[in-house]
PDB file of N, CA and C in Angstrom:
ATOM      1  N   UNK A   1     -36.894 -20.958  -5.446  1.00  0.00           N
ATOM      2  CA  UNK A   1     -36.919 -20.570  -4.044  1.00  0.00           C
ATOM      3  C   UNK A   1     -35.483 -20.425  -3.543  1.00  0.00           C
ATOM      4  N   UNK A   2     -35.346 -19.443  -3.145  1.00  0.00           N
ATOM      5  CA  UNK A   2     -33.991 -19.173  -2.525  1.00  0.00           C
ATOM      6  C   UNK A   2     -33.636 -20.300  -0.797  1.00  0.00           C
ATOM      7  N   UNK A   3     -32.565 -20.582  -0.963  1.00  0.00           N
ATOM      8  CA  UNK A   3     -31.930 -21.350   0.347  1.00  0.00           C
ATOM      9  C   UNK A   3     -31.912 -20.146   1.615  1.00  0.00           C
ATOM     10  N   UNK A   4     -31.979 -20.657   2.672  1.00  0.00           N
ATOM     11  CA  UNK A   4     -32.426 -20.043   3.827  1.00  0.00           C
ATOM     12  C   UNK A   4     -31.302 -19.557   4.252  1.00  0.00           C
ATOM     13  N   UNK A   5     -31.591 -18.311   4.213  1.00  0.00           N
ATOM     14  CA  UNK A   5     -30.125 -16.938   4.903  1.00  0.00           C
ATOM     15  C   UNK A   5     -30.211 -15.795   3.224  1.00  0.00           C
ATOM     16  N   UNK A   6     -31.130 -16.169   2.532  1.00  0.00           N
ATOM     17  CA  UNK A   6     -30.893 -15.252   0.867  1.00  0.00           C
ATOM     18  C   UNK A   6     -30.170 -16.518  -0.067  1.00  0.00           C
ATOM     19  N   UNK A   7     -29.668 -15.221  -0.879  1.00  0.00           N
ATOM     20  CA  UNK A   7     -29.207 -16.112  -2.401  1.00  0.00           C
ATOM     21  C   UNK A   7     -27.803 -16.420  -1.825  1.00  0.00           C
ATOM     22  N   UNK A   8     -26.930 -15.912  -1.430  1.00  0.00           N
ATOM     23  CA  UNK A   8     -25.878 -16.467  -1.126  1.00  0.00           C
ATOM     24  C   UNK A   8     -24.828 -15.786  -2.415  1.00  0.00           C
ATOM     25  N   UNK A   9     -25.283 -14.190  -2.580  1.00  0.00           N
ATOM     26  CA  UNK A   9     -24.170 -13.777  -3.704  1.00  0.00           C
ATOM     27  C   UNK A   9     -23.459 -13.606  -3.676  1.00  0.00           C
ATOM     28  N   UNK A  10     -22.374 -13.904  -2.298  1.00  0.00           N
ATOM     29  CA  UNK A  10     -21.009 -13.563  -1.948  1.00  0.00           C
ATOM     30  C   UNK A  10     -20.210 -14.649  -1.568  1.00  0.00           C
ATOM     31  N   UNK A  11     -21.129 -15.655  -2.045  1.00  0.00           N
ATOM     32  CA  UNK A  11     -20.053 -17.125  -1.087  1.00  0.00           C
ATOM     33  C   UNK A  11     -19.320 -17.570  -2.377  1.00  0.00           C
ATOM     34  N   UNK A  12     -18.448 -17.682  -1.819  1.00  0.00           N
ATOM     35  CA  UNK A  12     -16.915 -18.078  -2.806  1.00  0.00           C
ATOM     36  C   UNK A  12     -16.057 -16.876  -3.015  1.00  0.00           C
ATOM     37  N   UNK A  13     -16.222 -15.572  -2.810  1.00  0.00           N
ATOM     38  CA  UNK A  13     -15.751 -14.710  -3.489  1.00  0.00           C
ATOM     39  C   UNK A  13     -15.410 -13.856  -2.172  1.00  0.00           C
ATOM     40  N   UNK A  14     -14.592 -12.863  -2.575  1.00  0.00           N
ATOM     41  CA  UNK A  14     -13.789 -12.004  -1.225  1.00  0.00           C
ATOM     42  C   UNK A  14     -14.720 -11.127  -0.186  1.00  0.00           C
ATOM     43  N   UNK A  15     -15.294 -11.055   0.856  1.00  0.00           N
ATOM     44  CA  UNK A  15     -15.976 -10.343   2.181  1.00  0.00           C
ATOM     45  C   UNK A  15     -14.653 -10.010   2.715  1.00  0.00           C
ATOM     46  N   UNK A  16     -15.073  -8.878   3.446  1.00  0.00           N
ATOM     47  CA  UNK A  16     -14.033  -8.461   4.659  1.00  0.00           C
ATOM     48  C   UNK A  16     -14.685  -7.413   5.001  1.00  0.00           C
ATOM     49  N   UNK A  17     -14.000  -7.357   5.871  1.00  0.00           N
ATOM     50  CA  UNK A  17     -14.160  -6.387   7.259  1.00  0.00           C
ATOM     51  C   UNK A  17     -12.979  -5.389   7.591  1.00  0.00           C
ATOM     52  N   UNK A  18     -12.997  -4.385   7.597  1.00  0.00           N
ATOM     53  CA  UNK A  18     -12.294  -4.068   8.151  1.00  0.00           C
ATOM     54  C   UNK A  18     -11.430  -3.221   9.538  1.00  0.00           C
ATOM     55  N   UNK A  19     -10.262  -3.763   9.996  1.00  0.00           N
ATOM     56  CA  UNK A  19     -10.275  -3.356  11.515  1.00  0.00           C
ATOM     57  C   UNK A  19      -8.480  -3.817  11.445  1.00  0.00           C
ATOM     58  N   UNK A  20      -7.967  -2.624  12.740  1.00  0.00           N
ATOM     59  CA  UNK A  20      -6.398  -2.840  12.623  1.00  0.00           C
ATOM     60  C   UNK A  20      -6.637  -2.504  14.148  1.00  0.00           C
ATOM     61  N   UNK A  21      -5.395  -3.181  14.932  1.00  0.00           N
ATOM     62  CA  UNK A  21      -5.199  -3.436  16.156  1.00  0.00           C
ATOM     63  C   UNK A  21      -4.238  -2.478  16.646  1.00  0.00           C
ATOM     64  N   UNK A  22      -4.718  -1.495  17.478  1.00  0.00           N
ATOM     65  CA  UNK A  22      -3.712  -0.261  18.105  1.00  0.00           C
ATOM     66  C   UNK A  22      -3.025  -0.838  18.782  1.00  0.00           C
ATOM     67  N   UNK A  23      -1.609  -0.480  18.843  1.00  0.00           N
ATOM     68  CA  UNK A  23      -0.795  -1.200  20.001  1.00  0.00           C
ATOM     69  C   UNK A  23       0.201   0.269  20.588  1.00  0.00           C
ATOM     70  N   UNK A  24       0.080   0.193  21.567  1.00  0.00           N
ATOM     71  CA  UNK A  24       0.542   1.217  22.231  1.00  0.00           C
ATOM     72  C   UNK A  24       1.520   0.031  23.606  1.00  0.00           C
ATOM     73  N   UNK A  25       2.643   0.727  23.632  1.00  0.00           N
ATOM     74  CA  UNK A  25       3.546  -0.562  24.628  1.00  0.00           C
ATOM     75  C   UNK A  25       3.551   0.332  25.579  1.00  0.00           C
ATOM     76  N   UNK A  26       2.969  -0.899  26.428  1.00  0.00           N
ATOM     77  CA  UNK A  26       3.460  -0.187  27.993  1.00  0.00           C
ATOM     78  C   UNK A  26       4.467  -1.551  28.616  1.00  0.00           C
ATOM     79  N   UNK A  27       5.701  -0.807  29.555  1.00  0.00           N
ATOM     80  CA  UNK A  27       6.730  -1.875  30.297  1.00  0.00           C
ATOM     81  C   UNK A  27       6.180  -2.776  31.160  1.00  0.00           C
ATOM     82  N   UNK A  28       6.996  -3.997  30.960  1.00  0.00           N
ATOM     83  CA  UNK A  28       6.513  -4.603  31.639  1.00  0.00           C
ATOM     84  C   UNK A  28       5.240  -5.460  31.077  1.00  0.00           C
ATOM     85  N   UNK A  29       4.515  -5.545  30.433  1.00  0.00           N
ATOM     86  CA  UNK A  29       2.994  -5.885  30.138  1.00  0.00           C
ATOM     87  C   UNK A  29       3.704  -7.110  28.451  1.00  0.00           C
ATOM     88  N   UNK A  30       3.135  -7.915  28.677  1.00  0.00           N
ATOM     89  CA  UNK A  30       3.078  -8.971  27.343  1.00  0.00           C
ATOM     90  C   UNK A  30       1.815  -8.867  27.053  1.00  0.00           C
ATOM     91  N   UNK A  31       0.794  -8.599  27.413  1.00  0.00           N
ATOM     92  CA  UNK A  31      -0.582  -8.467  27.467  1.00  0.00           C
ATOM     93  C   UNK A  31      -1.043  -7.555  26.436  1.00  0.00           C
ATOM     94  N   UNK A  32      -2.419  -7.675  25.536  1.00  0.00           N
ATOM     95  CA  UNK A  32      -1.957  -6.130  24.843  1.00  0.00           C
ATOM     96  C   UNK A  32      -3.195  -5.369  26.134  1.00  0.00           C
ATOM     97  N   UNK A  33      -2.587  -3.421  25.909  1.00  0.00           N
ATOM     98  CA  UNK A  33      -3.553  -2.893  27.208  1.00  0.00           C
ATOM     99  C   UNK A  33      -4.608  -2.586  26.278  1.00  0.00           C
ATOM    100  N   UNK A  34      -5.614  -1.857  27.550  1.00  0.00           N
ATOM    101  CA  UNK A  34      -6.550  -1.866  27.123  1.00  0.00           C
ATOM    102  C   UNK A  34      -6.941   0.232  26.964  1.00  0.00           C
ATOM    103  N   UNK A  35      -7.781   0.291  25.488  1.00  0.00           N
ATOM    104  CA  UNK A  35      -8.070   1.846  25.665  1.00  0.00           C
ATOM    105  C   UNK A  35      -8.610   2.049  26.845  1.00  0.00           C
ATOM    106  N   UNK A  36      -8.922   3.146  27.404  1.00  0.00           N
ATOM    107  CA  UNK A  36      -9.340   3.797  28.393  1.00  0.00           C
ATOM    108  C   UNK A  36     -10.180   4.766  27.937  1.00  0.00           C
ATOM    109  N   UNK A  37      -9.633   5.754  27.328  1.00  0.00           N
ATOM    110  CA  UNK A  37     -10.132   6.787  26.134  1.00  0.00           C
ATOM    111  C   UNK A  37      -9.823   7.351  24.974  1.00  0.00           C
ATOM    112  N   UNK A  38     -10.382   8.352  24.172  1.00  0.00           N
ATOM    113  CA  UNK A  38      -9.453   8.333  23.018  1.00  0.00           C
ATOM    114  C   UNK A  38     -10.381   9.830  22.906  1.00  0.00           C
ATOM    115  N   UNK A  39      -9.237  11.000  22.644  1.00  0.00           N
ATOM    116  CA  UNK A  39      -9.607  12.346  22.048  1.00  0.00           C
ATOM    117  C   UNK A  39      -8.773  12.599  20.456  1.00  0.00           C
ATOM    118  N   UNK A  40      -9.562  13.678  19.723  1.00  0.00           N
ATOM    119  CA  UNK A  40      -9.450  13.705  18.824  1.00  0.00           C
ATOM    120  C   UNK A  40      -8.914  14.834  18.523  1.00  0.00           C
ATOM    121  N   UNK A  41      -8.114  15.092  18.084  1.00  0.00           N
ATOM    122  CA  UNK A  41      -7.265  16.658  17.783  1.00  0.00           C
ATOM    123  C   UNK A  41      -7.406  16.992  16.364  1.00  0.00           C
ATOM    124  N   UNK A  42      -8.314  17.589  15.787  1.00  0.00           N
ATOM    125  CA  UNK A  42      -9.123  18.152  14.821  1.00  0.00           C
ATOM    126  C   UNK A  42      -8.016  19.103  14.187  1.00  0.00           C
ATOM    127  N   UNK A  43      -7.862  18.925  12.714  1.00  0.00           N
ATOM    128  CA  UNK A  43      -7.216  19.789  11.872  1.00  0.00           C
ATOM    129  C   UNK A  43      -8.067  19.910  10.476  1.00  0.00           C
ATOM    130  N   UNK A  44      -7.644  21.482  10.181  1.00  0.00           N
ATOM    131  CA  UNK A  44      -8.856  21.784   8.856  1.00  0.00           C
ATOM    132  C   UNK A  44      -8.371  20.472   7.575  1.00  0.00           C
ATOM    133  N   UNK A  45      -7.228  20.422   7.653  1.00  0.00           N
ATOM    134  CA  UNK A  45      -6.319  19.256   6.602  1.00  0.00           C
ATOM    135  C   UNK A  45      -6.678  17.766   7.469  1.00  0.00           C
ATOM    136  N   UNK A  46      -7.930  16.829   7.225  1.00  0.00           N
ATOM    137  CA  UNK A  46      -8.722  16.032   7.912  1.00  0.00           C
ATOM    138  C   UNK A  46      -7.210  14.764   8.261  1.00  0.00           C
ATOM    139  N   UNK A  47      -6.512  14.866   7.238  1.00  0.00           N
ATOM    140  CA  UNK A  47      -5.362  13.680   7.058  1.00  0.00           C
ATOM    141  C   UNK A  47      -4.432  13.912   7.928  1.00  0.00           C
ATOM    142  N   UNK A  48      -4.317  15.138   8.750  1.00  0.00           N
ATOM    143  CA  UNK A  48      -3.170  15.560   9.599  1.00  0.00           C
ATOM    144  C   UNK A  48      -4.056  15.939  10.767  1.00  0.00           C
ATOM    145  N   UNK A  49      -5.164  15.401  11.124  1.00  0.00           N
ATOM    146  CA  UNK A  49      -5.905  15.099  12.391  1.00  0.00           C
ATOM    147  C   UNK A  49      -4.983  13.973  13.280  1.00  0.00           C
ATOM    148  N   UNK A  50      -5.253  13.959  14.584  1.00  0.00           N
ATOM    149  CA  UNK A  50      -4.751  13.062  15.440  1.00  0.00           C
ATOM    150  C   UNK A  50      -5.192  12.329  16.483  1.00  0.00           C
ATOM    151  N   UNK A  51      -5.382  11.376  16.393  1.00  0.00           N
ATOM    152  CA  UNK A  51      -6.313  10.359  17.489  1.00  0.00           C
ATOM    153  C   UNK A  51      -5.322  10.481  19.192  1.00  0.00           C
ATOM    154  N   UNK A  52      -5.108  10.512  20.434  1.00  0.00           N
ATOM    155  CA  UNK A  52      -4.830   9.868  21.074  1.00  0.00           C
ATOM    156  C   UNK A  52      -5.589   9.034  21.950  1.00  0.00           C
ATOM    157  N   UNK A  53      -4.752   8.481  22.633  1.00  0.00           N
ATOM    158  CA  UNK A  53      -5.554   7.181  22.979  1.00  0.00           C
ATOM    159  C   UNK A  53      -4.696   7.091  24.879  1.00  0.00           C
ATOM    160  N   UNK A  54      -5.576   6.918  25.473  1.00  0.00           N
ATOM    161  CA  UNK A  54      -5.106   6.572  26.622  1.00  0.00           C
ATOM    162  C   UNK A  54      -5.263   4.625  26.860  1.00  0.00           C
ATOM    163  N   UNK A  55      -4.104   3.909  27.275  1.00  0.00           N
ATOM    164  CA  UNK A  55      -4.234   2.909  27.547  1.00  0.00           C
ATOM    165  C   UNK A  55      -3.748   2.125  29.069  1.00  0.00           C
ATOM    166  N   UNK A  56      -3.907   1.233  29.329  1.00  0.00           N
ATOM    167  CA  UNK A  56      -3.298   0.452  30.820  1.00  0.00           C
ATOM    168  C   UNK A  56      -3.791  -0.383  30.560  1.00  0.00           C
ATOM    169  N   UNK A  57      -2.469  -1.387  31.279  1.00  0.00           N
ATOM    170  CA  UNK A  57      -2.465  -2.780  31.122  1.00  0.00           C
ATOM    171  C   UNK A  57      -3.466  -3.243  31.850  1.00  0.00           C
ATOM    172  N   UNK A  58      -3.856  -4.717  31.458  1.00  0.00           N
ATOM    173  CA  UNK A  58      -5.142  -5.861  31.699  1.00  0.00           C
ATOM    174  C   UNK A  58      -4.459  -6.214  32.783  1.00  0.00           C
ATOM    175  N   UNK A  59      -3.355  -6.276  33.474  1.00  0.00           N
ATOM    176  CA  UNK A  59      -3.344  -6.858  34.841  1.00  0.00           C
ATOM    177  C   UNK A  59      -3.474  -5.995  35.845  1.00  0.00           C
ATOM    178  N   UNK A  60      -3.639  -5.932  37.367  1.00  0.00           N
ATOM    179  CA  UNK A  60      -4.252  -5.154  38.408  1.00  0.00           C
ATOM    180  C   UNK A  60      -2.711  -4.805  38.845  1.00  0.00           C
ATOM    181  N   UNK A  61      -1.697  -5.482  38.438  1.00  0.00           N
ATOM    182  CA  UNK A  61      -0.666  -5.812  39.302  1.00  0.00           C
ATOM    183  C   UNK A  61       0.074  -3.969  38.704  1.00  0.00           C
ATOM    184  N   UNK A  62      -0.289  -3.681  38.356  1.00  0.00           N
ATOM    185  CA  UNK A  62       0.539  -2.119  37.606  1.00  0.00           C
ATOM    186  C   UNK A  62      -0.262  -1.052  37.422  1.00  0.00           C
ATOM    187  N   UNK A  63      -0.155  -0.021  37.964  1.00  0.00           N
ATOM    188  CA  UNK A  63      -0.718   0.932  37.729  1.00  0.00           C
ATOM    189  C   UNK A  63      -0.547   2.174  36.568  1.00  0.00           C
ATOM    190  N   UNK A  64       0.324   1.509  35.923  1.00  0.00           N
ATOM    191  CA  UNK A  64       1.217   2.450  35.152  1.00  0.00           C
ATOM    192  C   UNK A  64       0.058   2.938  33.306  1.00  0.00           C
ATOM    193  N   UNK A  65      -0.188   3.760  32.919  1.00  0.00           N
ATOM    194  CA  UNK A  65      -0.683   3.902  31.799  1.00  0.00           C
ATOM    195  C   UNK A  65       0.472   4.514  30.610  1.00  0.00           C
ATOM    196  N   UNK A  66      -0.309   4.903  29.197  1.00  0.00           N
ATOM    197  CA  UNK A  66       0.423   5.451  28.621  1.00  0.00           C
ATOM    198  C   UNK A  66      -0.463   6.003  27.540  1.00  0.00           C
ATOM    199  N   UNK A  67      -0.133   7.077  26.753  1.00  0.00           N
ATOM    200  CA  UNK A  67      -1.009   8.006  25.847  1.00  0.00           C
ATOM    201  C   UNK A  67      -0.149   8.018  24.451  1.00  0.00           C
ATOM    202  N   UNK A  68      -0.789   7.430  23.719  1.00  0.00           N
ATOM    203  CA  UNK A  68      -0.285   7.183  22.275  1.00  0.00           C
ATOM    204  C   UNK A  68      -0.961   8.048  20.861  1.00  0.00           C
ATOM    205  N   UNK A  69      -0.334   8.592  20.411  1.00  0.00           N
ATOM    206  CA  UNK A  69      -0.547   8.998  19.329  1.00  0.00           C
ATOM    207  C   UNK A  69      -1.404   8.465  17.864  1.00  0.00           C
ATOM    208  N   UNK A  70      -2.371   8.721  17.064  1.00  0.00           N
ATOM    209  CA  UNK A  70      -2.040   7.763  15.963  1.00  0.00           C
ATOM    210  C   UNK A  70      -2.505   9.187  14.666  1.00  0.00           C
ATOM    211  N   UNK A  71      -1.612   9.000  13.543  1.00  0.00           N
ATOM    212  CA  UNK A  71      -2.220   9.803  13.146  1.00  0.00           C
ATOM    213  C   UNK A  71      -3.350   9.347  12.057  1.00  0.00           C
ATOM    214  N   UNK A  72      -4.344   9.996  10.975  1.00  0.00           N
ATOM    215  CA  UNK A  72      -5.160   9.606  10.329  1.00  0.00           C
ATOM    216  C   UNK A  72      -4.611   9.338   9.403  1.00  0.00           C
ATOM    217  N   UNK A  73      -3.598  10.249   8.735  1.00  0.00           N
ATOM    218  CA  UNK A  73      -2.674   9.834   7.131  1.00  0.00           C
ATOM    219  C   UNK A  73      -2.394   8.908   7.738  1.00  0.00           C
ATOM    220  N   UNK A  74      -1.523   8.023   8.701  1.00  0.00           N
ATOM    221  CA  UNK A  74      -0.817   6.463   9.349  1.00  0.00           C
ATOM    222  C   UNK A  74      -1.859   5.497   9.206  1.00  0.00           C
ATOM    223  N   UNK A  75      -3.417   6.154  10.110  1.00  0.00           N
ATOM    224  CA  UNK A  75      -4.236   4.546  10.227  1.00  0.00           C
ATOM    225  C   UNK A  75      -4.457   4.193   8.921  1.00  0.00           C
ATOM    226  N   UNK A  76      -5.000   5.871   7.516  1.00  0.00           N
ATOM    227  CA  UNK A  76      -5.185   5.300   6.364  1.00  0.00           C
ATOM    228  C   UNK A  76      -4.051   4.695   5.814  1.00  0.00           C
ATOM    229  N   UNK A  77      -2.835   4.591   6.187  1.00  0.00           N
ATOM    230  CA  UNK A  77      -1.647   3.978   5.519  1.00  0.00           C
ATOM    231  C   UNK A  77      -1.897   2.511   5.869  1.00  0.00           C
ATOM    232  N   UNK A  78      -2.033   2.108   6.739  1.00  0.00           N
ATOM    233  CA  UNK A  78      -2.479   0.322   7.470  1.00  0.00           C
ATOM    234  C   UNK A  78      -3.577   0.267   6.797  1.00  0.00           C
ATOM    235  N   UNK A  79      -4.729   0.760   6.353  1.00  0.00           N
ATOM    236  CA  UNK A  79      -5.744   0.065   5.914  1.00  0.00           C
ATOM    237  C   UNK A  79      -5.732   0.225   4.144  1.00  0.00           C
ATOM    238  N   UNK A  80      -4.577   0.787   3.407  1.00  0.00           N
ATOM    239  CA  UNK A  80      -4.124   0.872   2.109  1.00  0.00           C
ATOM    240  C   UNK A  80      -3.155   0.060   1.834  1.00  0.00           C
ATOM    241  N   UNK A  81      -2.204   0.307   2.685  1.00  0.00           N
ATOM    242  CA  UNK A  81      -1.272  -0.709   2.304  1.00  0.00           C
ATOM    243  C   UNK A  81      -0.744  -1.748   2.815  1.00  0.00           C
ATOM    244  N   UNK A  82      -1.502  -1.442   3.963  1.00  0.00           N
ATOM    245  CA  UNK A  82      -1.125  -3.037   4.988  1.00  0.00           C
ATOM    246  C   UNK A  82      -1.680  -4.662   4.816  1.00  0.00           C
ATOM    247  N   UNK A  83      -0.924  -5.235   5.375  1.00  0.00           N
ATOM    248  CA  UNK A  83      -0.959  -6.587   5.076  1.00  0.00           C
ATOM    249  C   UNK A  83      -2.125  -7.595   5.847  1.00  0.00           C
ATOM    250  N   UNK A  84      -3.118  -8.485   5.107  1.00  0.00           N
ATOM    251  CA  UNK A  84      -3.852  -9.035   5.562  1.00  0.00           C
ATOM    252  C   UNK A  84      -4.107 -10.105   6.558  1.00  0.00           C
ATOM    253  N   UNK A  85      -4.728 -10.281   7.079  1.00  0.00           N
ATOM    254  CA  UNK A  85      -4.170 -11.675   8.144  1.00  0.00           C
ATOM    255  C   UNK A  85      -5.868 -12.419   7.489  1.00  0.00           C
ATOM    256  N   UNK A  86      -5.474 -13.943   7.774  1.00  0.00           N
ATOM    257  CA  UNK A  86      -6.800 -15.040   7.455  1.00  0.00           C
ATOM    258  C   UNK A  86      -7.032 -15.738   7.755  1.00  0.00           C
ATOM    259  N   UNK A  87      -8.211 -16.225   8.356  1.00  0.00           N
ATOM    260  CA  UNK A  87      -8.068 -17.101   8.710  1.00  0.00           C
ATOM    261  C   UNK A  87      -8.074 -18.982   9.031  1.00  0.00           C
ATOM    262  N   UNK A  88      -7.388 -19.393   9.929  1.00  0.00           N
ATOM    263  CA  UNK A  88      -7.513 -21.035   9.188  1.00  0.00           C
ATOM    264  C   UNK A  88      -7.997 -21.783  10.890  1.00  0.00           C
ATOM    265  N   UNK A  89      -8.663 -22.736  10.097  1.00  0.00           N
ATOM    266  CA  UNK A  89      -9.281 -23.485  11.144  1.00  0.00           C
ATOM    267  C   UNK A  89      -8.196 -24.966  12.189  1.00  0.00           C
ATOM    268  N   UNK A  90      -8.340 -24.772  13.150  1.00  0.00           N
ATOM    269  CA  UNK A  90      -6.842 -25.347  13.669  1.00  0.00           C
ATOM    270  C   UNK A  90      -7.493 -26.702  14.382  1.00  0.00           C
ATOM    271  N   UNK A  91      -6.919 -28.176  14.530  1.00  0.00           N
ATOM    272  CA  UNK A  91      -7.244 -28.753  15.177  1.00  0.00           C
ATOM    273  C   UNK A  91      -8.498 -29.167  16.651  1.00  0.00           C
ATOM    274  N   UNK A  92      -8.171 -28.128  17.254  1.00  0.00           N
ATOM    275  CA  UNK A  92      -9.338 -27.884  18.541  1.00  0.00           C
ATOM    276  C   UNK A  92     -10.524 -27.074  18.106  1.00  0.00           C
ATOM    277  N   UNK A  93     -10.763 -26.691  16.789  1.00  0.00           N
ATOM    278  CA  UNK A  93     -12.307 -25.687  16.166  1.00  0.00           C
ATOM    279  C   UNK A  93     -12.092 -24.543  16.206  1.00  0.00           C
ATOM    280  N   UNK A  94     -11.109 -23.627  17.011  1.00  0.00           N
ATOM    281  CA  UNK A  94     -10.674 -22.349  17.384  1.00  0.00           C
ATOM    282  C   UNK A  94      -9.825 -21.955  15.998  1.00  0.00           C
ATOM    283  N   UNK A  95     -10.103 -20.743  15.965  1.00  0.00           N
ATOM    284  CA  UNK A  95      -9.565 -19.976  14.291  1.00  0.00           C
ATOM    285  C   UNK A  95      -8.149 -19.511  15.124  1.00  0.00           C
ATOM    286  N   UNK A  96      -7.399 -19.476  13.890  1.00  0.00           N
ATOM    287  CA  UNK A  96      -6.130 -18.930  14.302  1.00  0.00           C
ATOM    288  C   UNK A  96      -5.944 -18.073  13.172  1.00  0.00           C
ATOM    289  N   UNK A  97      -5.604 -16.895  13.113  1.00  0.00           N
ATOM    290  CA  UNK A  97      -4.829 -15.860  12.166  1.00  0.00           C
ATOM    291  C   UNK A  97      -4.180 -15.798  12.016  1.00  0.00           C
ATOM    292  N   UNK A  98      -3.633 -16.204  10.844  1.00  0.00           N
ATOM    293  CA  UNK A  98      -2.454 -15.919  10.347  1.00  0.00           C
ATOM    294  C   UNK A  98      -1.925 -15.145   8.960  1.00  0.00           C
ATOM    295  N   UNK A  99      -0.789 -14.495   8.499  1.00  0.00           N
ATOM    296  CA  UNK A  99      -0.417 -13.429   7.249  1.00  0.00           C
ATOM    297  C   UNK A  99      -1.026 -14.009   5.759  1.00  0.00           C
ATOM    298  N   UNK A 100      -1.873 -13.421   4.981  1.00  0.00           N
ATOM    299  CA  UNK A 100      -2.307 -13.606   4.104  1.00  0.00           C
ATOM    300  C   UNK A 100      -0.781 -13.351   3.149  1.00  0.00           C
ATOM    301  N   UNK A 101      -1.078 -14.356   2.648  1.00  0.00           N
ATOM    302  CA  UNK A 101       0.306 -14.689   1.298  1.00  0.00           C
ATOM    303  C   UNK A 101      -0.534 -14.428  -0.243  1.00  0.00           C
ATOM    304  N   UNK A 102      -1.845 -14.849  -0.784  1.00  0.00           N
ATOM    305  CA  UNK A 102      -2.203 -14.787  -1.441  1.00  0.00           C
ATOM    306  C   UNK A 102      -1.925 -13.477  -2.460  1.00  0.00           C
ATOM    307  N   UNK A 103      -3.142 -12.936  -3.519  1.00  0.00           N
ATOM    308  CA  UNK A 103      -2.634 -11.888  -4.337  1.00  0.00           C
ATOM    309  C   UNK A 103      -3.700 -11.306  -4.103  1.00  0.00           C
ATOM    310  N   UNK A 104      -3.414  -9.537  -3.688  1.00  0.00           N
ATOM    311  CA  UNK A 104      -4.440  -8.819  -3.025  1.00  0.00           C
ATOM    312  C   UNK A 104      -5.453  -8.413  -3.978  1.00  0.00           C
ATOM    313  N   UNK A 105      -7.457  -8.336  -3.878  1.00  0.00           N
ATOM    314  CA  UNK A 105      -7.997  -8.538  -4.713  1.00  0.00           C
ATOM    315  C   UNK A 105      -8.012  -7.222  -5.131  1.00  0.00           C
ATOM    316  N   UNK A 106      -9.142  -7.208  -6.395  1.00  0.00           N
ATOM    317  CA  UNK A 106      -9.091  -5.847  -7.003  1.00  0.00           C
ATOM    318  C   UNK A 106     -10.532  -5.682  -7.089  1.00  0.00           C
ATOM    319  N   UNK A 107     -11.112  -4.724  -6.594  1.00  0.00           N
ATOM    320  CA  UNK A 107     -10.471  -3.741  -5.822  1.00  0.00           C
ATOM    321  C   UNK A 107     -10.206  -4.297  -4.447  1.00  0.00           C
ATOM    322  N   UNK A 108      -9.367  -3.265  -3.935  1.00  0.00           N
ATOM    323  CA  UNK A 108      -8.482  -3.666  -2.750  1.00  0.00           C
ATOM    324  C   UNK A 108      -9.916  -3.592  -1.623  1.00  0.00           C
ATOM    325  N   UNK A 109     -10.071  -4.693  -0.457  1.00  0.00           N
ATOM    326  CA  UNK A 109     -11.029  -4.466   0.286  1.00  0.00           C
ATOM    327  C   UNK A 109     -11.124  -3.099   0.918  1.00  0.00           C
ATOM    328  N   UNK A 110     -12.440  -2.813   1.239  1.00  0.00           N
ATOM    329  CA  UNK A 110     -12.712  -1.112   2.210  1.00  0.00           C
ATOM    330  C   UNK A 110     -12.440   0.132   0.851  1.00  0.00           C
ATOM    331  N   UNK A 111     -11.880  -0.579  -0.416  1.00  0.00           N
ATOM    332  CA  UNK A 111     -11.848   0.515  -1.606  1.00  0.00           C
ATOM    333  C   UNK A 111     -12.759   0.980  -2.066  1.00  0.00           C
TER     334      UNK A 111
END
């Protein structure tokens, strides 16, 4: 009889998810902002497509926005060759993330 949730064929061994954090700076703001919207600028060469992104800061106190670029060859560059974050369990129960040091698995996650 299997334990309750399935067999459990992935515990011990590497899961992930994957997801990278846009940062677009606006002055003034320590905060990160928040999207607003995001259009897509379509090229027949799918890798030289271009996301922008409209953002403004989380406080009321600024009205100021800003429109950031990202391209698709770049985001696939962060999710190929970028560096992992992991996480560890901290005194108060709350996870904290921090830079994965370990040796990246094979195959590489999202591969």
């Amino acid at each position: 009889m299997c334990p309750a949730g399935g067999q459990r064929t992935l515990q011990r061994k590497w899961t992930s998810f994957l997801k990278a954090r846009l940062d677009c700076s606006l002055a003034e703001s320590s905060l990160p902002s928040i999207v607003q919207d995001v259009f897509l600028l379509k090229n027949d060469d799918w890798s030289k497509s271009v996301f922008y992104a409209v953002f403004t800061p989380q406080s009321s106190l600024s009205d100021m926005s800003a429109v950031c670029a990202y391209s698709v060859s770049a985001i696939g560059d962060v999710f190929n060759k970028g560096k992992f974050k992991t996480p560890v369990t901290v005194e108060t129960s709350h996870v904290k993330w921090v830079m994965y040091s370990g040796e990246v698995p094979t195959p590489r996650p999202g591969a």
